[in-house]
C-alpha atoms as a PDB file:
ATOM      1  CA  UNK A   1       0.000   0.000   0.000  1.00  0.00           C
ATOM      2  CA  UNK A   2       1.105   3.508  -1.137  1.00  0.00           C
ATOM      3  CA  UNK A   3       1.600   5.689   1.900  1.00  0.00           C
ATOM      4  CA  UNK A   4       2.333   9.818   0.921  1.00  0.00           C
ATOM      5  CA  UNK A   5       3.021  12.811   3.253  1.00  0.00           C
ATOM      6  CA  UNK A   6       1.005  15.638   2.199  1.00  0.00           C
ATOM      7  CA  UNK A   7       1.506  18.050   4.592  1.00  0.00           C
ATOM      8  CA  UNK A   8       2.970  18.277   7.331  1.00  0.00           C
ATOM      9  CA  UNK A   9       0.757  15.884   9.689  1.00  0.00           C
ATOM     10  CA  UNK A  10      -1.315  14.573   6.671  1.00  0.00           C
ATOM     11  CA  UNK A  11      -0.787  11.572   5.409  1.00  0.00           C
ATOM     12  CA  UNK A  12      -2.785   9.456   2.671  1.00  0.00           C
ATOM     13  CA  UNK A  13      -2.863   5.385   1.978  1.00  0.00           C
ATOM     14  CA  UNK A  14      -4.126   4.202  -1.665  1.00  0.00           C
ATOM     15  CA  UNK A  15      -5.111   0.889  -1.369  1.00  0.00           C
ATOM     16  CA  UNK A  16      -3.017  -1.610  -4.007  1.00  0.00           C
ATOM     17  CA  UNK A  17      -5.741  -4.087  -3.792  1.00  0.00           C
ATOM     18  CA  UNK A  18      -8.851  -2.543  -4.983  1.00  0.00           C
ATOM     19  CA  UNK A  19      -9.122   0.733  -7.384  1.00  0.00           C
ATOM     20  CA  UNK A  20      -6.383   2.726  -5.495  1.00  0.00           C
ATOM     21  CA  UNK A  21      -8.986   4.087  -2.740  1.00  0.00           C
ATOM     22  CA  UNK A  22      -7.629   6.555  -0.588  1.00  0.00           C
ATOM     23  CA  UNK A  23      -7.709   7.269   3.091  1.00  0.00           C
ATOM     24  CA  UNK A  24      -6.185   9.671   5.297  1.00  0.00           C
ATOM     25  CA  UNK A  25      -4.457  10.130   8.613  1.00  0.00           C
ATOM     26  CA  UNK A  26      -4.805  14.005   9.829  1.00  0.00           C
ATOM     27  CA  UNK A  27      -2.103  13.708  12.966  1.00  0.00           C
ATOM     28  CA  UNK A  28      -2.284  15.717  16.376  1.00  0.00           C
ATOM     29  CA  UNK A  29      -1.298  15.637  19.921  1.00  0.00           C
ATOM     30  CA  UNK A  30      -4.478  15.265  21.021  1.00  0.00           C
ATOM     31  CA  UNK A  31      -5.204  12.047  18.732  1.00  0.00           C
ATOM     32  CA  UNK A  32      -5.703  11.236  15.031  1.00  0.00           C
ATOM     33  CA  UNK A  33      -8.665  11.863  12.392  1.00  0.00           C
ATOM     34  CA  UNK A  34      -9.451   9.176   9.842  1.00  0.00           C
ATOM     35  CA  UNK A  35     -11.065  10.275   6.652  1.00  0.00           C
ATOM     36  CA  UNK A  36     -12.083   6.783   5.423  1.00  0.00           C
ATOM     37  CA  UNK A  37     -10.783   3.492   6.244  1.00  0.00           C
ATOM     38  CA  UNK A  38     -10.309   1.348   3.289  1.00  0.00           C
ATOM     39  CA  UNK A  39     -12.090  -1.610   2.384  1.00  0.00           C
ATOM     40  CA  UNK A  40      -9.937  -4.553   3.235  1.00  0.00           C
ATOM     41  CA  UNK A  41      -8.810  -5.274   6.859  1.00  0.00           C
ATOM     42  CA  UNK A  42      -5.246  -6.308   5.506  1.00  0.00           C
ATOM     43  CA  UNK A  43      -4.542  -2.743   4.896  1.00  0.00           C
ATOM     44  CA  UNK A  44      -7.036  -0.980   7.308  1.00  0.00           C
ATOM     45  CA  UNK A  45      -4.688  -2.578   9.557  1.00  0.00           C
ATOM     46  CA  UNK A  46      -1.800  -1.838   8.363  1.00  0.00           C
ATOM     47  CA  UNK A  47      -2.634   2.033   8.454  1.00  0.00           C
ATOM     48  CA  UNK A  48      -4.045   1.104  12.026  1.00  0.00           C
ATOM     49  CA  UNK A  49      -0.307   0.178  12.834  1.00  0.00           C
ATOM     50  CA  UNK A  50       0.923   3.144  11.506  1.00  0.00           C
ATOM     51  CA  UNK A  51      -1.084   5.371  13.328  1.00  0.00           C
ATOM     52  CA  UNK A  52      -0.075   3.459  16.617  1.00  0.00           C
ATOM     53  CA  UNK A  53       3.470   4.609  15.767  1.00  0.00           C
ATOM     54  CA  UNK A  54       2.897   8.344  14.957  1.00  0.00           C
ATOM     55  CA  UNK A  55       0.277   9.039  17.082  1.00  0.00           C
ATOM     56  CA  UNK A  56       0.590   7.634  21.224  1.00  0.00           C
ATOM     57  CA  UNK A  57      -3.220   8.767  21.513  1.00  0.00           C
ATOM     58  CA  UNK A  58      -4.883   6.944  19.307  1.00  0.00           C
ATOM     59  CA  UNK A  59      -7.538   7.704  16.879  1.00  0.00           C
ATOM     60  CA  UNK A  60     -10.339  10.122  18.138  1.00  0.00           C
ATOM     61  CA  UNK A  61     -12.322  10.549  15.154  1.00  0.00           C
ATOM     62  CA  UNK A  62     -13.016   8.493  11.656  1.00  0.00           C
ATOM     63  CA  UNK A  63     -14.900  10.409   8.860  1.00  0.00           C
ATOM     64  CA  UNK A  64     -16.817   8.301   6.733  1.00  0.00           C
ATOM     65  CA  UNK A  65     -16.871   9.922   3.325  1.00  0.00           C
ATOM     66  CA  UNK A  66     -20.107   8.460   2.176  1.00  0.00           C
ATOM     67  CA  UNK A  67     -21.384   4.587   2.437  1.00  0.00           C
ATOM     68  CA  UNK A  68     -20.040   2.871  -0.254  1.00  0.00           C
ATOM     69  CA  UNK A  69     -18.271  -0.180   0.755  1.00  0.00           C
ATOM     70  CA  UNK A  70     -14.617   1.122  -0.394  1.00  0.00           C
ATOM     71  CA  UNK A  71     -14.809   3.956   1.992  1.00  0.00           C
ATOM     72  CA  UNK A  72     -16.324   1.839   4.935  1.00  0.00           C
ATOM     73  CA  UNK A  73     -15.328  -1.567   5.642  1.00  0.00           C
ATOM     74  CA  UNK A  74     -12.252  -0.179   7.964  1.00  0.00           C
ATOM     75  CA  UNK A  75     -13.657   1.598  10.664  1.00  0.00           C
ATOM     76  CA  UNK A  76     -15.170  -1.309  12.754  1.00  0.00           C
ATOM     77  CA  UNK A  77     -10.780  -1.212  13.350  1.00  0.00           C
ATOM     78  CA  UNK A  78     -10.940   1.571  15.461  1.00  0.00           C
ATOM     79  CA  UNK A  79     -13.954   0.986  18.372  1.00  0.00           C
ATOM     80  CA  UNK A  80     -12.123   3.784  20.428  1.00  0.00           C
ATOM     81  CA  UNK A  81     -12.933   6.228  17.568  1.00  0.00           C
ATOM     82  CA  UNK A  82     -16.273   7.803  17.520  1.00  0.00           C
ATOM     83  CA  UNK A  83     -17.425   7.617  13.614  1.00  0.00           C
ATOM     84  CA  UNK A  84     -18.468  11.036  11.666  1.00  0.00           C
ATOM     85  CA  UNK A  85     -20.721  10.992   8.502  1.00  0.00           C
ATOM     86  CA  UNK A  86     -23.885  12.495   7.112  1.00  0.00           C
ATOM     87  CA  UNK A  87     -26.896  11.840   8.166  1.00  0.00           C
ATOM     88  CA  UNK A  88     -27.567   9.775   5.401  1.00  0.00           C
ATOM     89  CA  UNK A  89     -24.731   8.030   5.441  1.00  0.00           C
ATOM     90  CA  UNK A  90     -26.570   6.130   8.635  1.00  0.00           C
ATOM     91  CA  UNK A  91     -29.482   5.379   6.906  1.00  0.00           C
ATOM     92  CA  UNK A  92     -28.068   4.420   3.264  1.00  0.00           C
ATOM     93  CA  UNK A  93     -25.605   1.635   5.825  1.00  0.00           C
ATOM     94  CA  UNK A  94     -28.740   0.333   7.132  1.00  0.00           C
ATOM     95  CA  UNK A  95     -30.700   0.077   3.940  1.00  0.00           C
ATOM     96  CA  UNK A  96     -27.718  -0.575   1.184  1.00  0.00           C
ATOM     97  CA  UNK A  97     -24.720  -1.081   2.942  1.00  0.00           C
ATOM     98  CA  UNK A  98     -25.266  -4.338   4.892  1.00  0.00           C
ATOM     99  CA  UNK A  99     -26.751  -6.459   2.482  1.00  0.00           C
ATOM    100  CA  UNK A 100     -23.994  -5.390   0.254  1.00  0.00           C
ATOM    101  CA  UNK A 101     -21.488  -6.594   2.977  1.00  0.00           C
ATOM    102  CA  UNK A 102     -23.272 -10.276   3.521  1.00  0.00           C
ATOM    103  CA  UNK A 103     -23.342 -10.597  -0.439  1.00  0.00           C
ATOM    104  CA  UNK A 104     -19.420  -9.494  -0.551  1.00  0.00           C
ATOM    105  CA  UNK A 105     -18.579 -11.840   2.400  1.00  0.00           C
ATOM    106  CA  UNK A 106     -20.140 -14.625   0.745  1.00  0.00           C
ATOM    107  CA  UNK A 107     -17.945 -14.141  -2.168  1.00  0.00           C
ATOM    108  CA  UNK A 108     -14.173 -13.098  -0.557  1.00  0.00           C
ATOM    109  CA  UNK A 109     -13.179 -14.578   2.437  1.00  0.00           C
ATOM    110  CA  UNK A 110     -10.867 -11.602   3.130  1.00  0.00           C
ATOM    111  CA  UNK A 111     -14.101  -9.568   4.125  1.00  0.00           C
ATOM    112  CA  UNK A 112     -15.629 -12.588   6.736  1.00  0.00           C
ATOM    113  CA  UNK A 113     -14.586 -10.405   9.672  1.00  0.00           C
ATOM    114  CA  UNK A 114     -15.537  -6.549   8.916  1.00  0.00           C
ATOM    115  CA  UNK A 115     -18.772  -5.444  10.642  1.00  0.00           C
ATOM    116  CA  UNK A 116     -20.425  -2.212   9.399  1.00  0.00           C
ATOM    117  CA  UNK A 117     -20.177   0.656  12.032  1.00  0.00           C
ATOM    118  CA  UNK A 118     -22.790   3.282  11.767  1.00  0.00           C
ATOM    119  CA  UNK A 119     -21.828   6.956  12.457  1.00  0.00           C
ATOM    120  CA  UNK A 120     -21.754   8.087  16.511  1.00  0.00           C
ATOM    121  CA  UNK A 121     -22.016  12.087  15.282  1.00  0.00           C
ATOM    122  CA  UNK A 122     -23.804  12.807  12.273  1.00  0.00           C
ATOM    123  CA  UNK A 123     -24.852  16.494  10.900  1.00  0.00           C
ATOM    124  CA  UNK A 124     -27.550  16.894   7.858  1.00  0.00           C
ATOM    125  CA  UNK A 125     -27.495  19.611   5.213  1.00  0.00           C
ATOM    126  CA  UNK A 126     -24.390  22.362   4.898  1.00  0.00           C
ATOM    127  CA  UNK A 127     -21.236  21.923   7.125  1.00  0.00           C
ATOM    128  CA  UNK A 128     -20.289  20.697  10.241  1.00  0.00           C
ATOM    129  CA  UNK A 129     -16.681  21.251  11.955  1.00  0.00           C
ATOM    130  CA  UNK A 130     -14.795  18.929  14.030  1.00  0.00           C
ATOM    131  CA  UNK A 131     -11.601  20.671  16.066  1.00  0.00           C
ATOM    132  CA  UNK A 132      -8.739  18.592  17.689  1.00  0.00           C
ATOM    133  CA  UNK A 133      -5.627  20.262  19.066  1.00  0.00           C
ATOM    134  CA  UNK A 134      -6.103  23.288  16.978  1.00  0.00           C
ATOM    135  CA  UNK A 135      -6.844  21.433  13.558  1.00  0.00           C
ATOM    136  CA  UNK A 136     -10.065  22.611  11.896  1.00  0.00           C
ATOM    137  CA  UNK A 137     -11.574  20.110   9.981  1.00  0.00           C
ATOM    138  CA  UNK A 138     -14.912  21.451   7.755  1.00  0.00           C
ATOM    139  CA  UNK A 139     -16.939  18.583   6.805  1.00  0.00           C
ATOM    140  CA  UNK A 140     -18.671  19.803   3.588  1.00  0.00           C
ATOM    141  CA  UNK A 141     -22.109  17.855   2.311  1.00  0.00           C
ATOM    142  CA  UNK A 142     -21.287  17.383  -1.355  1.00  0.00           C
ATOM    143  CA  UNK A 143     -23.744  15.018  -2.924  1.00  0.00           C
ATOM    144  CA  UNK A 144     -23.708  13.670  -6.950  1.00  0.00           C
ATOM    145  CA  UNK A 145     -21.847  10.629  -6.927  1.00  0.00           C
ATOM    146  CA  UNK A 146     -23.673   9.583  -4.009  1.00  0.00           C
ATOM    147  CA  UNK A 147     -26.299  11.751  -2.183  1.00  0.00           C
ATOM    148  CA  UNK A 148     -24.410  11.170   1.111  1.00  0.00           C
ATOM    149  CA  UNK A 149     -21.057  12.091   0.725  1.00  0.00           C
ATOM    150  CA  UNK A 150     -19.093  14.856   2.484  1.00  0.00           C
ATOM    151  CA  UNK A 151     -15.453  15.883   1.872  1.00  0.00           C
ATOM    152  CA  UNK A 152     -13.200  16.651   4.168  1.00  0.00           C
ATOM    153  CA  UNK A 153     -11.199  20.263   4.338  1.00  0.00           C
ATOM    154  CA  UNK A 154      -8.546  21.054   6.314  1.00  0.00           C
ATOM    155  CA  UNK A 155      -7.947  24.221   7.103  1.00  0.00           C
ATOM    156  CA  UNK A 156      -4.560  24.963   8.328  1.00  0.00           C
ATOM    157  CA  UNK A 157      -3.070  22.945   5.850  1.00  0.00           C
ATOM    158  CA  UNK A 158      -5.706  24.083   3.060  1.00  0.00           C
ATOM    159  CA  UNK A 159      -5.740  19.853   2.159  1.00  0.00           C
ATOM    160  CA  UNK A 160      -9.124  18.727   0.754  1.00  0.00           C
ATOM    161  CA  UNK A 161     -10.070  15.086   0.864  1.00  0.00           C
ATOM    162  CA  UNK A 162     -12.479  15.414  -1.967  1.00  0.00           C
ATOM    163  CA  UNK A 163     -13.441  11.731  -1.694  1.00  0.00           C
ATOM    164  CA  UNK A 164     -15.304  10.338  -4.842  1.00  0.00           C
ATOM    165  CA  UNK A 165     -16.237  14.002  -5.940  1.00  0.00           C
ATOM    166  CA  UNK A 166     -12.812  14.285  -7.537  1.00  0.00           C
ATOM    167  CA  UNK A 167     -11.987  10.753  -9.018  1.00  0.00           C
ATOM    168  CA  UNK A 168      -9.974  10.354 -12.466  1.00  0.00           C
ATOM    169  CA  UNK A 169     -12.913  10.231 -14.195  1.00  0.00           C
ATOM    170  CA  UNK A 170     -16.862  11.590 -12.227  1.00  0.00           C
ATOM    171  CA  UNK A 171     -18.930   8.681 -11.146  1.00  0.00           C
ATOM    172  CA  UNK A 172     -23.043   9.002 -11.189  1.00  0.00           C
ATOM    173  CA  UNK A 173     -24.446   6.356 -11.241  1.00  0.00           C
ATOM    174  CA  UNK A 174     -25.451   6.404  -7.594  1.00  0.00           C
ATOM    175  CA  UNK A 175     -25.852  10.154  -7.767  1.00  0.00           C
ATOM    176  CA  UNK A 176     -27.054  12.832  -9.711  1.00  0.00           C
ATOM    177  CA  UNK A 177     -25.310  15.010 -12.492  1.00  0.00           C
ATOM    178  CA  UNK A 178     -26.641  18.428 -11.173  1.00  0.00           C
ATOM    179  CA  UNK A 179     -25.839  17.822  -7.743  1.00  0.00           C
ATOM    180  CA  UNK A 180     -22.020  16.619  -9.003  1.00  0.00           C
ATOM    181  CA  UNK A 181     -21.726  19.898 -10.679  1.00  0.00           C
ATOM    182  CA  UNK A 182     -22.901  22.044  -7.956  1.00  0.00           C
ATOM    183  CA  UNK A 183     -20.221  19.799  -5.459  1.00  0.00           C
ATOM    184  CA  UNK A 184     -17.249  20.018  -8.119  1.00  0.00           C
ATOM    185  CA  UNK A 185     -18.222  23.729  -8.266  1.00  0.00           C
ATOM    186  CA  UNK A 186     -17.660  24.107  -4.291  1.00  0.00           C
ATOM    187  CA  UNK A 187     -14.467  22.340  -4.850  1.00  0.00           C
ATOM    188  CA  UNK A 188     -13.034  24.997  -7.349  1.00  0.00           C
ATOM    189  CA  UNK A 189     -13.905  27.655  -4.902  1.00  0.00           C
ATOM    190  CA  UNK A 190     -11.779  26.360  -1.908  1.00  0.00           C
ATOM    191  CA  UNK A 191      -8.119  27.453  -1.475  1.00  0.00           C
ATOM    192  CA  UNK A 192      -5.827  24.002  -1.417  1.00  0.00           C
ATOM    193  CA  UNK A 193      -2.560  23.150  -1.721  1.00  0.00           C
ATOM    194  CA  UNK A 194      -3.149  19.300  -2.165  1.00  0.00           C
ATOM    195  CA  UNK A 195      -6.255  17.415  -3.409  1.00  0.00           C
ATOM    196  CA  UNK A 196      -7.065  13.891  -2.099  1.00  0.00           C
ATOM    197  CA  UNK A 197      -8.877  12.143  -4.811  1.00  0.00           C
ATOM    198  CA  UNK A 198     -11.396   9.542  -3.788  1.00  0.00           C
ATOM    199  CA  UNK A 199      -9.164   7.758  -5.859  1.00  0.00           C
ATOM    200  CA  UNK A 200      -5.774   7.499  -7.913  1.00  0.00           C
ATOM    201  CA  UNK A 201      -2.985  10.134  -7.535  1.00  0.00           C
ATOM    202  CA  UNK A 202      -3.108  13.634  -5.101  1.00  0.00           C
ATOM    203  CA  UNK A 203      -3.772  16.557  -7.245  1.00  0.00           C
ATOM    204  CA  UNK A 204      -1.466  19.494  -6.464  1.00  0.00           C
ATOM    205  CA  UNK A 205      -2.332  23.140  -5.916  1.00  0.00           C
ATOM    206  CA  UNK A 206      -1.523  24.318  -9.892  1.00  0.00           C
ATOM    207  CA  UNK A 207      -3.838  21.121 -11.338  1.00  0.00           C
ATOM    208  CA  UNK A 208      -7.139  21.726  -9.120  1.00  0.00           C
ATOM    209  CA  UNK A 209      -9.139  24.011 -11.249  1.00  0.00           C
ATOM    210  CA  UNK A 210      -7.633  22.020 -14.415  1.00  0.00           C
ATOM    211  CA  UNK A 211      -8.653  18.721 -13.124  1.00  0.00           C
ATOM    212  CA  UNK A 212     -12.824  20.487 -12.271  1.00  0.00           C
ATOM    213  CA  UNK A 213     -12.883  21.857 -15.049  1.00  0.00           C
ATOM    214  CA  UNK A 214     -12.107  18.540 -17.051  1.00  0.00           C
ATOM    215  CA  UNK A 215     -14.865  16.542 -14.972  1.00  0.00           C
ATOM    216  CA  UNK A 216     -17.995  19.505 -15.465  1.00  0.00           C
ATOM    217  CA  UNK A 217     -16.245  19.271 -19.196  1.00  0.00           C
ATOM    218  CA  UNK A 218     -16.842  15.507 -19.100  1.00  0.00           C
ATOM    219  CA  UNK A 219     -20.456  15.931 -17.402  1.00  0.00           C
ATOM    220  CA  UNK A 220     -22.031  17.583 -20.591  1.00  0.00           C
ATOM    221  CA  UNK A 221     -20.025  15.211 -22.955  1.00  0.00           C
ATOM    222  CA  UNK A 222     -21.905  12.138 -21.733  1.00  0.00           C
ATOM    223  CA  UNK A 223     -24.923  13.943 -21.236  1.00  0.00           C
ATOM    224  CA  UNK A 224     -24.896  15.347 -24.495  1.00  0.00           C
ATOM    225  CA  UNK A 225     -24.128  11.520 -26.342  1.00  0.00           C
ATOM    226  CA  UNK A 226     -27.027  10.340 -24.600  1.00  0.00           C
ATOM    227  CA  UNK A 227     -29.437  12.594 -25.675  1.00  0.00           C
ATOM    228  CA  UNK A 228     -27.781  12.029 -29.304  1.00  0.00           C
ATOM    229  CA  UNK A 229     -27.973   8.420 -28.745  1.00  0.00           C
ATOM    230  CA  UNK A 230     -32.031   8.841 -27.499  1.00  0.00           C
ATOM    231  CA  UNK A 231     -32.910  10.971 -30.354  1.00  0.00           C
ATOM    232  CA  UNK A 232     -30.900   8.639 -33.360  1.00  0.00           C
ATOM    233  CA  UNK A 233     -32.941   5.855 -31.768  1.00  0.00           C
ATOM    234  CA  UNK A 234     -28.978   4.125 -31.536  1.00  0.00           C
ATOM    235  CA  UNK A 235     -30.183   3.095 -28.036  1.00  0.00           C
ATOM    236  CA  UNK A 236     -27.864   1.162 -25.020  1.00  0.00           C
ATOM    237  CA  UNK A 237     -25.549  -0.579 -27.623  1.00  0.00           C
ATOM    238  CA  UNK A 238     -23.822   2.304 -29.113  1.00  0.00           C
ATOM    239  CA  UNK A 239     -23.067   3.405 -25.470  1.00  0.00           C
ATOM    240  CA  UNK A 240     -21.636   0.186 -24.620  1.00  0.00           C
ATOM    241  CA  UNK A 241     -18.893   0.183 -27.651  1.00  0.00           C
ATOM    242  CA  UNK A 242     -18.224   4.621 -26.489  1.00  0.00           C
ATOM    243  CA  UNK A 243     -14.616   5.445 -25.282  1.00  0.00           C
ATOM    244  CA  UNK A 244     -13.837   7.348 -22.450  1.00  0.00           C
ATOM    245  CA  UNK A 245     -11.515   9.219 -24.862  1.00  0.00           C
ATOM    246  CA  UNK A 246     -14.591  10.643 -26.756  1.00  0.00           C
ATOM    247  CA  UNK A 247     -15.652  12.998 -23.595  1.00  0.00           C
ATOM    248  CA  UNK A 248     -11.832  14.557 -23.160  1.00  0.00           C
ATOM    249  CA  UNK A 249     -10.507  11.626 -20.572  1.00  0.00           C
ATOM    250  CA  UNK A 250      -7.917   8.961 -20.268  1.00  0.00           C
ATOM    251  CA  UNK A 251      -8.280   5.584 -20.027  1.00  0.00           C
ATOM    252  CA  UNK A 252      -4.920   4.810 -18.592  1.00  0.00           C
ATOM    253  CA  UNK A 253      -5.543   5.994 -14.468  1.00  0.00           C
ATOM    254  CA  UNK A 254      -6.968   3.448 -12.381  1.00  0.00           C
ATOM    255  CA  UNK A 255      -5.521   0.923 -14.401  1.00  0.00           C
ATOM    256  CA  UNK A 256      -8.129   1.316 -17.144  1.00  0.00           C
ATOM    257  CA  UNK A 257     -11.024   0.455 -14.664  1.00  0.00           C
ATOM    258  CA  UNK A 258     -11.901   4.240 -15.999  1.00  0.00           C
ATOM    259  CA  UNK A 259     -13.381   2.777 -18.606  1.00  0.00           C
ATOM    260  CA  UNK A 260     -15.926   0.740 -16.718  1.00  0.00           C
ATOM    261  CA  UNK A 261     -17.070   3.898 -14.816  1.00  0.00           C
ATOM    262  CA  UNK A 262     -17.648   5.439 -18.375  1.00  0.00           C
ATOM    263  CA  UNK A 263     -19.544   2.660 -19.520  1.00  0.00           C
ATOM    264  CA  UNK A 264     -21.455   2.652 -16.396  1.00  0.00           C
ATOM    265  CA  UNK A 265     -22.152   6.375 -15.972  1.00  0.00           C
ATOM    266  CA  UNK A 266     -23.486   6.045 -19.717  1.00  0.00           C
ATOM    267  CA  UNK A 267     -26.078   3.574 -19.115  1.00  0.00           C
ATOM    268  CA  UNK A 268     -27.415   4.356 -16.054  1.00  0.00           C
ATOM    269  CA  UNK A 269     -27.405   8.318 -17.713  1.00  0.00           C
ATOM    270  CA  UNK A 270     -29.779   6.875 -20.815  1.00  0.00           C
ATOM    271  CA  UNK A 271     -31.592   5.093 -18.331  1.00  0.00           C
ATOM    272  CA  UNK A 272     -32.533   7.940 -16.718  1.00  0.00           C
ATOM    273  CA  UNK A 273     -33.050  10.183 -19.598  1.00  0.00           C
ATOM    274  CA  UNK A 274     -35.607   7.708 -21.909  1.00  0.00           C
ATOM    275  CA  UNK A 275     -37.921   7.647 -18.719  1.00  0.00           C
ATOM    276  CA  UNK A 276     -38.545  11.254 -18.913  1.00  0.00           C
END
């Protein structure tokens, strides 16, 4: 697993087993903030360990992004750490998460011992702070790829985990394309220095407004071949043969999985737009 320093007590782990998820470990005297926890114990652990050196008090807080099983499956990990999400986040666990999580266990033995752990402190709409030893921590609602998910600012060190807002190429099928556009737009208003991506690489200061503009870019592209593909009558096939390189992205980050989400975000897109 691929640790980085990103500031000076900000660290991130992307995950070498499944879609190079992130997580991060926000240091302090007083204790240590998680923003996600990975999805396989093998490596939640192994950031546990880390932590346990760096850090004598232990974790205090872990911030669940949003529900999705990549950004969850850690935090049972850390009992001693009182879990911060949306208020959504609780109820999309209940409802999605844990029959995901029997259905998953079923299939990888790896997963067998990871028990869901709903949030302790959850906030609703807008922002909600969380302040340990002087670190100021915003926890910003921004909903699209999934209408739960909050990022993570830090202000001090002007670090945004933007958690699966900001991934190498936008994700919606379990979200909505206005509400992804309104989050990547709160994104491009916030000073940073570094930008933790849901997942793949950290996107530095100079690349942040690039890297927004090239996902609301990529937003109207696929919107824009569906309706195309609606109105020619072409239907789901066409979509299924498109490129990722015909709406101004790369296939290459992610090691090609990129494509997938394209394929994906397509479908579920025409699905969405015939029923109207």
């Amino acid at each position: 697993m691929l640790r980085e320093r990103v500031s000076n007590d900000i660290y991130v782990f992307t995950s070498d087993i499944y879609a190079q998820v992130t997580a991060g470990v926000i240091v302090t005297r007083e204790g240590a903030i998680l923003v996600d926890s990975l999805p396989f114990p093998v490596e939640a652990r192994e950031m546990a360990a880390f932590v346990s050196l760096v850090c004598r008090p232990g974790v205090r807080y872990v911030i669940l992004t949003h529900y999705h099983a990549d950004h969850t499956y850690g935090a049972y990990l850390f009992p001693q750490a009182d879990v911060v999400a949306h208020a959504l986040c609780r109820k999309l666990l209940v409802k999605r998460g844990l029959p995901a999580l029997k259905r998953a266990q079923a299939e990888e033995p790896d997963l067998e011992e990871v028990v869901l752990r709903p949030p302790d402190i959850t906030f609703d709409d807008g922002e909600m702070g969380l302040q340990l030893a002087g670190k100021v921590v915003r926890l910003i609602h921004a909903p699209g790829h999934s209408p739960d998910l909050v990022m993570a600012y830090v202000e001090n060190d002007r670090v945004l985990f933007a958690a699966d807002v900001v991934i190498p190429v936008p994700s919606i099928v379990d979200g909505d394309m206005d509400a992804l556009r309104t989050s990547l737009r709160k994104v491009a208003k916030l000073p940073i220095e570094n930008m933790v991506q849901g997942h793949g690489e950290v996107i530095l200061r100079g690349e942040v407004q690039d890297v927004v503009r090239a996902s609301l870019a990529y937003l109207d592209a696929i919107e824009a071949k569906v309706a195309r593909a609606i109105k020619s009558g072409k239907g789901e096939e066409a979509l299924r043969r498109d490129s990722i390189e015909s709406c101004g992205l790369s296939r290459i980050p992610l090691n090609g999985l990129v494509q997938q989400i394209h394929v994906a975000n397509l479908l579920a897109l025409y699905d969405r737009m015939a029923s109207r």
